[in-house]
C-alpha atoms as a PDB file:
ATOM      1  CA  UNK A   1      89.007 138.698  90.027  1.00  0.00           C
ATOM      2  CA  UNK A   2      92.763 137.564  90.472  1.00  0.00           C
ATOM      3  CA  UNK A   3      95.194 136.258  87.645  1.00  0.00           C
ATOM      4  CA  UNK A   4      98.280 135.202  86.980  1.00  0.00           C
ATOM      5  CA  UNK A   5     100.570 138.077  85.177  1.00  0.00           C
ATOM      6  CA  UNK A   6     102.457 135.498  83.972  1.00  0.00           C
ATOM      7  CA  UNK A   7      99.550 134.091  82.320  1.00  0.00           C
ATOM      8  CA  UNK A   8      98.376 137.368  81.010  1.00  0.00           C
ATOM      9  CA  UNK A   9     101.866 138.128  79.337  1.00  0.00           C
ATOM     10  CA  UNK A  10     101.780 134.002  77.475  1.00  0.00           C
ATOM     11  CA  UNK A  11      98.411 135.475  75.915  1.00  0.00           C
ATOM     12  CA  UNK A  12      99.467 139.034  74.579  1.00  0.00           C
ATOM     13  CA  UNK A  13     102.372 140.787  74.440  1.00  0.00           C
ATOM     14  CA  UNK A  14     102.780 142.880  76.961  1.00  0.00           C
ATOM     15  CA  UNK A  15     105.633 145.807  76.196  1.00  0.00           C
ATOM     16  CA  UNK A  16     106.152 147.399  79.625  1.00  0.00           C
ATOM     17  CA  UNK A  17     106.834 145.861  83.119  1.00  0.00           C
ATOM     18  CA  UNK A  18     104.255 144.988  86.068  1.00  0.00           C
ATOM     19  CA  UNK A  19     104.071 149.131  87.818  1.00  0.00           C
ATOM     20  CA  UNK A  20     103.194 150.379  84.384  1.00  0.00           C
ATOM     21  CA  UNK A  21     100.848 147.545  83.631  1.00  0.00           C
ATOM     22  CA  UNK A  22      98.876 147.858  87.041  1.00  0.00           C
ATOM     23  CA  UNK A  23      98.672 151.700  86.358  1.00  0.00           C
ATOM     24  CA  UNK A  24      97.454 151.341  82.711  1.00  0.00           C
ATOM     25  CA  UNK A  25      94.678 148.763  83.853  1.00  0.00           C
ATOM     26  CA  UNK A  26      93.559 150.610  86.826  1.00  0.00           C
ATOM     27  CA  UNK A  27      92.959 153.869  84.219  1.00  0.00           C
ATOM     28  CA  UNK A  28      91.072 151.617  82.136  1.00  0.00           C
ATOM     29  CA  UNK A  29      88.645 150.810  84.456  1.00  0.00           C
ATOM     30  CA  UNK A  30      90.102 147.350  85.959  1.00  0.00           C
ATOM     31  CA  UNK A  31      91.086 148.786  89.153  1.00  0.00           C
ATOM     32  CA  UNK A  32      94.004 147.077  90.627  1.00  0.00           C
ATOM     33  CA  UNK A  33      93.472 146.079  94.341  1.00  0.00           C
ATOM     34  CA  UNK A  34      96.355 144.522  95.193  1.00  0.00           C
ATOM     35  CA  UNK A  35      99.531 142.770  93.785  1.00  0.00           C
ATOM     36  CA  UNK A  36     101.429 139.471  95.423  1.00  0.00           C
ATOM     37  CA  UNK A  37     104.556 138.622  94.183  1.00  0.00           C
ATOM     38  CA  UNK A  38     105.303 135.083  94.140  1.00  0.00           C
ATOM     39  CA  UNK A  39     108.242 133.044  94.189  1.00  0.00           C
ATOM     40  CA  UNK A  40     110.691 136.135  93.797  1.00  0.00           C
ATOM     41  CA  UNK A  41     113.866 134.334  95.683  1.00  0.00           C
ATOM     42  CA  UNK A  42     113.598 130.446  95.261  1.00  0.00           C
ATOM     43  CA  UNK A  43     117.374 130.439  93.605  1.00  0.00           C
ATOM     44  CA  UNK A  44     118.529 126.839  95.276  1.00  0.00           C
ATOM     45  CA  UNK A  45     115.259 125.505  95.369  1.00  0.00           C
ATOM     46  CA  UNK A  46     114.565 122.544  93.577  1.00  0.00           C
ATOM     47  CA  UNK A  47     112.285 119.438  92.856  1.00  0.00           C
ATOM     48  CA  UNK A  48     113.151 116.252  95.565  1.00  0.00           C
ATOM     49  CA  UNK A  49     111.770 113.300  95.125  1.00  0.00           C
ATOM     50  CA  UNK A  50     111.647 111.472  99.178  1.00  0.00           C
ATOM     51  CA  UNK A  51     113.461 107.893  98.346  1.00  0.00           C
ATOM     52  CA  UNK A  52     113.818 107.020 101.800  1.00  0.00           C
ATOM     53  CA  UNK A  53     112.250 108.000 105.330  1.00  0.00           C
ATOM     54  CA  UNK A  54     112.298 106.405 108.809  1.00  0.00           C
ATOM     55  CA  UNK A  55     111.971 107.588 111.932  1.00  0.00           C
ATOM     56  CA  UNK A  56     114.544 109.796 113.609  1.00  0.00           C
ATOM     57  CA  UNK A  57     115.913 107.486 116.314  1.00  0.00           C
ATOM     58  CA  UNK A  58     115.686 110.276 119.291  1.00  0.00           C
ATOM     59  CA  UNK A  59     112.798 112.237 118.201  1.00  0.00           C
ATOM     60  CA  UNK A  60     109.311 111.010 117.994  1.00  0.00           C
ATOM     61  CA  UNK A  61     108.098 114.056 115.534  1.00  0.00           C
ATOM     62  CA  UNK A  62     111.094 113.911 113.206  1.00  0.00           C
ATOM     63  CA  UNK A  63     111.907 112.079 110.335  1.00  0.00           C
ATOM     64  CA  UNK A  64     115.143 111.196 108.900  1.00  0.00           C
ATOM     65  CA  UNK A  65     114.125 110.828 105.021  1.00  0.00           C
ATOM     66  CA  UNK A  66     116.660 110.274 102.064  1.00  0.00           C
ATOM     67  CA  UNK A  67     116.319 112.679  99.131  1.00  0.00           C
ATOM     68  CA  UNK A  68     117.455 112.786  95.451  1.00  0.00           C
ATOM     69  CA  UNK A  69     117.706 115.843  93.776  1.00  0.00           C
ATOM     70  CA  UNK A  70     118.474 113.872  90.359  1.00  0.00           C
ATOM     71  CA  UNK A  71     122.435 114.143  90.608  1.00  0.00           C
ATOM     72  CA  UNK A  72     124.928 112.023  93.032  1.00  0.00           C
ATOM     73  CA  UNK A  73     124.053 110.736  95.827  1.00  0.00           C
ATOM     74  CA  UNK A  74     120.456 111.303  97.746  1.00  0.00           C
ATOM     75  CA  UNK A  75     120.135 113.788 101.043  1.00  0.00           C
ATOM     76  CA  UNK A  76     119.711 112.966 104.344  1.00  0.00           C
ATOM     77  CA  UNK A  77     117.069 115.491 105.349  1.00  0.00           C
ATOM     78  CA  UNK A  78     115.831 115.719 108.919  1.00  0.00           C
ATOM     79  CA  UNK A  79     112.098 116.518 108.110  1.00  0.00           C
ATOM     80  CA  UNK A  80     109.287 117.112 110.754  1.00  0.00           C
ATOM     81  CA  UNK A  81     106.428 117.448 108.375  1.00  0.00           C
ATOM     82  CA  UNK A  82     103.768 115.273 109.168  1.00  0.00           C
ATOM     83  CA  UNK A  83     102.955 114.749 105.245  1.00  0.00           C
ATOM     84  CA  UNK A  84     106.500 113.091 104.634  1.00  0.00           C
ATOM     85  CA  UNK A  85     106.664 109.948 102.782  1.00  0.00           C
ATOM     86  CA  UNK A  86     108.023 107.707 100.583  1.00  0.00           C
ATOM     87  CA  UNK A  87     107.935 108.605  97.317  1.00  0.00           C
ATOM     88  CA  UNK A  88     106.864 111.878  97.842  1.00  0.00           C
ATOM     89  CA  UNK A  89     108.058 114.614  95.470  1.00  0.00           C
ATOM     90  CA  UNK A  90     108.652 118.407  97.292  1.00  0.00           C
ATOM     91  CA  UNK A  91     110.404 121.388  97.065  1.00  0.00           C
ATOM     92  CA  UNK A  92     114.022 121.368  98.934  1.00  0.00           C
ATOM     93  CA  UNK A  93     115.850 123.985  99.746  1.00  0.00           C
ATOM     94  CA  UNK A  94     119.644 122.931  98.737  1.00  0.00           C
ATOM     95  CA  UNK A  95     122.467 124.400 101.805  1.00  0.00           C
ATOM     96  CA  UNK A  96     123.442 127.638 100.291  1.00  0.00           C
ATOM     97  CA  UNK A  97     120.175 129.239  99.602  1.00  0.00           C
ATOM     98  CA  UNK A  98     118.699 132.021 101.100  1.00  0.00           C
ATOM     99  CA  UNK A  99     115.042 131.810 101.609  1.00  0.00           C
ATOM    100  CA  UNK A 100     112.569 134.279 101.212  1.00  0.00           C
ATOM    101  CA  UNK A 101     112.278 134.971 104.843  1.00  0.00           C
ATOM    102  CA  UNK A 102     115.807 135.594 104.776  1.00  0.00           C
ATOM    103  CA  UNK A 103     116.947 132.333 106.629  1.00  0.00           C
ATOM    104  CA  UNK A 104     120.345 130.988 105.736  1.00  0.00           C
ATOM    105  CA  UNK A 105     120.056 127.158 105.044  1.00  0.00           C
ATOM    106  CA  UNK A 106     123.397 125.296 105.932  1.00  0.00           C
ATOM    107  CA  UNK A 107     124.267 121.953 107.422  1.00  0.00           C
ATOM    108  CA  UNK A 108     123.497 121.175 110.696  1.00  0.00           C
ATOM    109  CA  UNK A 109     122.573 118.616 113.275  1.00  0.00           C
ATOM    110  CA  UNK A 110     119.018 117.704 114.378  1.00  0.00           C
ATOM    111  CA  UNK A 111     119.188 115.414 117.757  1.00  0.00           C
ATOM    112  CA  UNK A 112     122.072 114.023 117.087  1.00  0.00           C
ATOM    113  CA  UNK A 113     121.593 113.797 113.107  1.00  0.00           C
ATOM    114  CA  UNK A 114     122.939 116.021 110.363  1.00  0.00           C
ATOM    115  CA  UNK A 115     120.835 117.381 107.975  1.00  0.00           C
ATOM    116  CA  UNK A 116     122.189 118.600 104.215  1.00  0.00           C
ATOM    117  CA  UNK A 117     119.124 120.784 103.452  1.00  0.00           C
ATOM    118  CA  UNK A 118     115.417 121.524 104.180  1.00  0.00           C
ATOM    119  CA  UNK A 119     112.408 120.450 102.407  1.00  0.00           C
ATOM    120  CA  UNK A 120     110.047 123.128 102.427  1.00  0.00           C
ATOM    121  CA  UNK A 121     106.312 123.896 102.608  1.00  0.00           C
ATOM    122  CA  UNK A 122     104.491 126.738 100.443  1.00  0.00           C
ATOM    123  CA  UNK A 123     104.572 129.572 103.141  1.00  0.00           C
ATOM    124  CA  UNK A 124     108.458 129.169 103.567  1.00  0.00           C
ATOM    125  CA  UNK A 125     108.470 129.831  99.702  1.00  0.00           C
ATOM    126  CA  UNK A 126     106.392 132.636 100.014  1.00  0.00           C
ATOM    127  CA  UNK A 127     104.143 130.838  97.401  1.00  0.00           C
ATOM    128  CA  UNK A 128     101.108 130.054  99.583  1.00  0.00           C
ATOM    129  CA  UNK A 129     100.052 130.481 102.895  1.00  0.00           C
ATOM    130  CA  UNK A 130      99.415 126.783 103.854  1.00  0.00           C
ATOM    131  CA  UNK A 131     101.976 125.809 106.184  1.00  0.00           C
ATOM    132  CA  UNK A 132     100.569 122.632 107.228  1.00  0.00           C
ATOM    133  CA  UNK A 133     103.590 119.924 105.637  1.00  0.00           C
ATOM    134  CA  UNK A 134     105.287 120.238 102.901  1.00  0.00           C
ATOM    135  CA  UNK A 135     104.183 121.265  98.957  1.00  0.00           C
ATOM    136  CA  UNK A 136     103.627 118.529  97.646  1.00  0.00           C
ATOM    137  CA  UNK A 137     104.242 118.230  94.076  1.00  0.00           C
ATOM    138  CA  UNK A 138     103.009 116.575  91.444  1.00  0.00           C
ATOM    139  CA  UNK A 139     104.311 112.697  90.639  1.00  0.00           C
ATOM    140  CA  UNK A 140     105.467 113.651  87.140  1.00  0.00           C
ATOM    141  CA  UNK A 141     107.471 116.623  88.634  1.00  0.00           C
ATOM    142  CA  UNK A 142     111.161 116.385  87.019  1.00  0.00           C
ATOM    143  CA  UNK A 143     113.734 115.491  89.974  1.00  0.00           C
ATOM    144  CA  UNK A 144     116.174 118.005  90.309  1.00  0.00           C
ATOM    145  CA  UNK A 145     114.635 120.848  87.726  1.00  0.00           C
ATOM    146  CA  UNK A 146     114.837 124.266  89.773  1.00  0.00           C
ATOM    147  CA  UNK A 147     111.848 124.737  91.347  1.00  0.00           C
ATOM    148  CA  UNK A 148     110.948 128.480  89.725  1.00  0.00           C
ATOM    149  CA  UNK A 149     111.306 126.833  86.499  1.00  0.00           C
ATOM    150  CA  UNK A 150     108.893 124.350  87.062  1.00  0.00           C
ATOM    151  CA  UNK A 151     106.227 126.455  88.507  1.00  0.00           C
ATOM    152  CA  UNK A 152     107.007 129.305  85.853  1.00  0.00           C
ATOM    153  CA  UNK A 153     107.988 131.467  88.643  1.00  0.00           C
ATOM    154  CA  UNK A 154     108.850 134.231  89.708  1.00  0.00           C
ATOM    155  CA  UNK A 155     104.974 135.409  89.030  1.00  0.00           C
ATOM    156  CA  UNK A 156     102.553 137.972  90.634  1.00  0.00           C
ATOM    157  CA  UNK A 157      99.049 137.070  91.662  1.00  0.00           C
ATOM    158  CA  UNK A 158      96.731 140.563  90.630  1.00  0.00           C
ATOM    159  CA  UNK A 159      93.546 141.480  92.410  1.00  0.00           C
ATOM    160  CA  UNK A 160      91.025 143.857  90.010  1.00  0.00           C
ATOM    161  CA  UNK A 161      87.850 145.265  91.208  1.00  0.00           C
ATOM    162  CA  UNK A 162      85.617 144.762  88.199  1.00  0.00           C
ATOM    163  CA  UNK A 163      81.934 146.571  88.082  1.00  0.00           C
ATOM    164  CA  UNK A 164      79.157 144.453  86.987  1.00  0.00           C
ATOM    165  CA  UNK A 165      79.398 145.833  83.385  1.00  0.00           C
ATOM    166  CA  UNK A 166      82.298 144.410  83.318  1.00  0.00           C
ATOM    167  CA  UNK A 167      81.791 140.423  82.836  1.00  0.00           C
ATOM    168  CA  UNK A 168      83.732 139.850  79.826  1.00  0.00           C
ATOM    169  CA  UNK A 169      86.465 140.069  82.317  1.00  0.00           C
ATOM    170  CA  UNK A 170      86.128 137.181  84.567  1.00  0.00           C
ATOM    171  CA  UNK A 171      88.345 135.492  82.446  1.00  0.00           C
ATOM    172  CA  UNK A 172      91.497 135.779  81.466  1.00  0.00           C
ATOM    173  CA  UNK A 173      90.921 135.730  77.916  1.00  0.00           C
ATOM    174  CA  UNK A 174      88.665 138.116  78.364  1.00  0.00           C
ATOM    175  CA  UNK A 175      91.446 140.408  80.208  1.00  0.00           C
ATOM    176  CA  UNK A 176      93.885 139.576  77.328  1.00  0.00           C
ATOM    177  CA  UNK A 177      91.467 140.772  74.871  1.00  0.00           C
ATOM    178  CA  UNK A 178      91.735 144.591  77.009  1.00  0.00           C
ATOM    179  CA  UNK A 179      95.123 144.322  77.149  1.00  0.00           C
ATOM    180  CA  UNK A 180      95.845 143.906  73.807  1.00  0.00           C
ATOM    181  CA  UNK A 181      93.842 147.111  73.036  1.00  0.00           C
ATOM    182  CA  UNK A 182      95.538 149.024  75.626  1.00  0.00           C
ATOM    183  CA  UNK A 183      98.689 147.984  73.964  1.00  0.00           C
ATOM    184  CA  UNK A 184      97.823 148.140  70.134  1.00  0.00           C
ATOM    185  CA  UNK A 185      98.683 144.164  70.378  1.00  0.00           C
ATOM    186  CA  UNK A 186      96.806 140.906  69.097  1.00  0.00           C
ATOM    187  CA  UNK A 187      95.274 138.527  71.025  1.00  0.00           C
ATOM    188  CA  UNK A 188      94.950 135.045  70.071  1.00  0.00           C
ATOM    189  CA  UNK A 189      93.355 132.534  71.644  1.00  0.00           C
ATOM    190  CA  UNK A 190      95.293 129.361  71.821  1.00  0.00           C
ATOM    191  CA  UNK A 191      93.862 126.389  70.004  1.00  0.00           C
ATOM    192  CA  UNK A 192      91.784 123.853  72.103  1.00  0.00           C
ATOM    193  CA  UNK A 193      91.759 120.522  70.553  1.00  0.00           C
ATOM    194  CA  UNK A 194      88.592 118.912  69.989  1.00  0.00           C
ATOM    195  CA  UNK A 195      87.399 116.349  72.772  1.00  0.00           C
ATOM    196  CA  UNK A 196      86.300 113.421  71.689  1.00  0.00           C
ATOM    197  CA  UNK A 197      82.726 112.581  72.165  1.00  0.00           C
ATOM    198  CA  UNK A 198      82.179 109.300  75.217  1.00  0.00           C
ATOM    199  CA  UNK A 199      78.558 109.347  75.568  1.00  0.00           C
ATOM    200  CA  UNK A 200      75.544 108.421  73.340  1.00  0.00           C
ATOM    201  CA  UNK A 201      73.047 110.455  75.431  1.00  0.00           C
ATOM    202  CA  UNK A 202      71.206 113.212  73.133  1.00  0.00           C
ATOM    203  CA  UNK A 203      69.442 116.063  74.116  1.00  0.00           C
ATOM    204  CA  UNK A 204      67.341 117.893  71.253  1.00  0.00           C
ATOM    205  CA  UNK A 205      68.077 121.825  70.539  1.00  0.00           C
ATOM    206  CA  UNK A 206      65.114 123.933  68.895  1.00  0.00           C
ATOM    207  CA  UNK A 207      66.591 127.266  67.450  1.00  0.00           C
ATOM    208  CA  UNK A 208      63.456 129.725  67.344  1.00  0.00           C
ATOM    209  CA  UNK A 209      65.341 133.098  66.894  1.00  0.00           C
ATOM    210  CA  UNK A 210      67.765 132.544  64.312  1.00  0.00           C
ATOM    211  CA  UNK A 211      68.589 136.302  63.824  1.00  0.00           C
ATOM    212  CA  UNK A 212      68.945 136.727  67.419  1.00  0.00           C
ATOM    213  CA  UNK A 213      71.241 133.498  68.516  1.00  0.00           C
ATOM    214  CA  UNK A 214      72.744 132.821  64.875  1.00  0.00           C
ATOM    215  CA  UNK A 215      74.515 129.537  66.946  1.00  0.00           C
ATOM    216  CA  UNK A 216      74.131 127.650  70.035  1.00  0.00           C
ATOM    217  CA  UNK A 217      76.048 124.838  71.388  1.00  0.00           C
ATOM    218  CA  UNK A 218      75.548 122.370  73.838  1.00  0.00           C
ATOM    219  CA  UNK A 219      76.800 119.081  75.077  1.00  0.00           C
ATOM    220  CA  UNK A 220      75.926 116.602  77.191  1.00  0.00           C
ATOM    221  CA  UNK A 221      78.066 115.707  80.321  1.00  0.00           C
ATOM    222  CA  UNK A 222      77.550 112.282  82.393  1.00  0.00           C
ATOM    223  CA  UNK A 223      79.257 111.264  85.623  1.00  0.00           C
ATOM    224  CA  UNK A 224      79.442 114.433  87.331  1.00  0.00           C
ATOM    225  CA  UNK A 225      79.219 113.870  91.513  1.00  0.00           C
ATOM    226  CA  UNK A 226      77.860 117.341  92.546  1.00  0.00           C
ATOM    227  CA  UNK A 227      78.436 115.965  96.192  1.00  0.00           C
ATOM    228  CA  UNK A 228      82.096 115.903  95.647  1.00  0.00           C
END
């Protein structure tokens, strides 16, 4: 089972930081098997939205792509991500920042054209391990908002080995609801709002042992492609 601390903390408050956290779970049972910080360094990272790309006129694998970063004037980024596009919104490293790896970005000149930054996939974040083009970002994403604050980062991703007692767990509700305990806290779950009902379809519910299932629910759910 892997969460988000991050997540874990937004559900119950947590008074301690993530060492003593991992040690108090792991002695109550929910054995921690390994912790991944994420996004621990992105300072001069932030949200670029691609407003103009073309071909980079001596390289057939580059691309020479304008970027705005939501103040003055937009970048000219050499990029040789195959995934860049018009249009499309991704993380850039800004000249200045240091990246996780430890590489330096500054200005300098790809085959004959100068580039003021790099646009950057997940793995160079340290976020993911897909380093197949750049993270692409959703089309809502605000331009120019640093990057950790839009992913609510820096974060950890946790790893607990949970014993098949334990499947009240698998969530992270469930989690929060152990945490809280450990803690002498409160969980409370946030409020889902109602959806509204699309379908007249009906499906009818006999109740034979009331004293044994005081309440069940169901609901019926059309267009689902289970080939998709």
């Amino acid at each position: 089972m892997k969460f988000s601390e991050n997540w874990l903390r937004e559900l119950v408050d947590i008074p301690v930081g993530r060492d003593e956290l991992m040690h108090r779970l792991t002695m109550a049972g929910l054995e921690v098997e390994g912790v991944e910080a994420l996004g621990a360094a992105l300072d001069g990272v932030v949200v670029g939205e691609i407003v103009g790309c073309e071909p980079h006129p001596n390289a057939d694998k580059l691309r020479v792509c304008q970027v705005a970063i939501g103040a003055g004037e937009a970048l000219t980024i050499v990029c040789g991500a195959p995934n860049a596009r018009l249009g499309l919104k991704a993380p850039l490293a800004t000249i200045g920042t240091t990246m996780p790896n430890g590489l330096q970005i500054k200005k300098a000149a790809l085959r004959g054209v100068e580039s003021n930054g790099m646009l950057c996939s997940a793995r160079e974040l340290g976020i993911d391990a897909d380093a197949s083009g750049l993270m692409e970002l959703p089309a809502d994403a605000p331009v120019g908002q640093a990057l950790a604050t839009y992913l609510g980062l820096p974060d950890a991703s946790i790893e607990i080995k949970l014993t098949p007692n334990r499947p009240d767990c698998l969530s992270v509700h469930g989690l929060a609801r152990d945490t809280a305990a450990l803690f002498g806290g409160a969980f409370e779950a946030p409020a889902q709002p109602a959806v509204d009902v699309a379908s007249g379809a009906a499906r009818e519910v006999r109740l034979d042992a009331g004293a044994d299932c005081p309440r069940y629910l169901g609901r019926v759910i059309e267009g689902i492609d289970a080939s998709a």
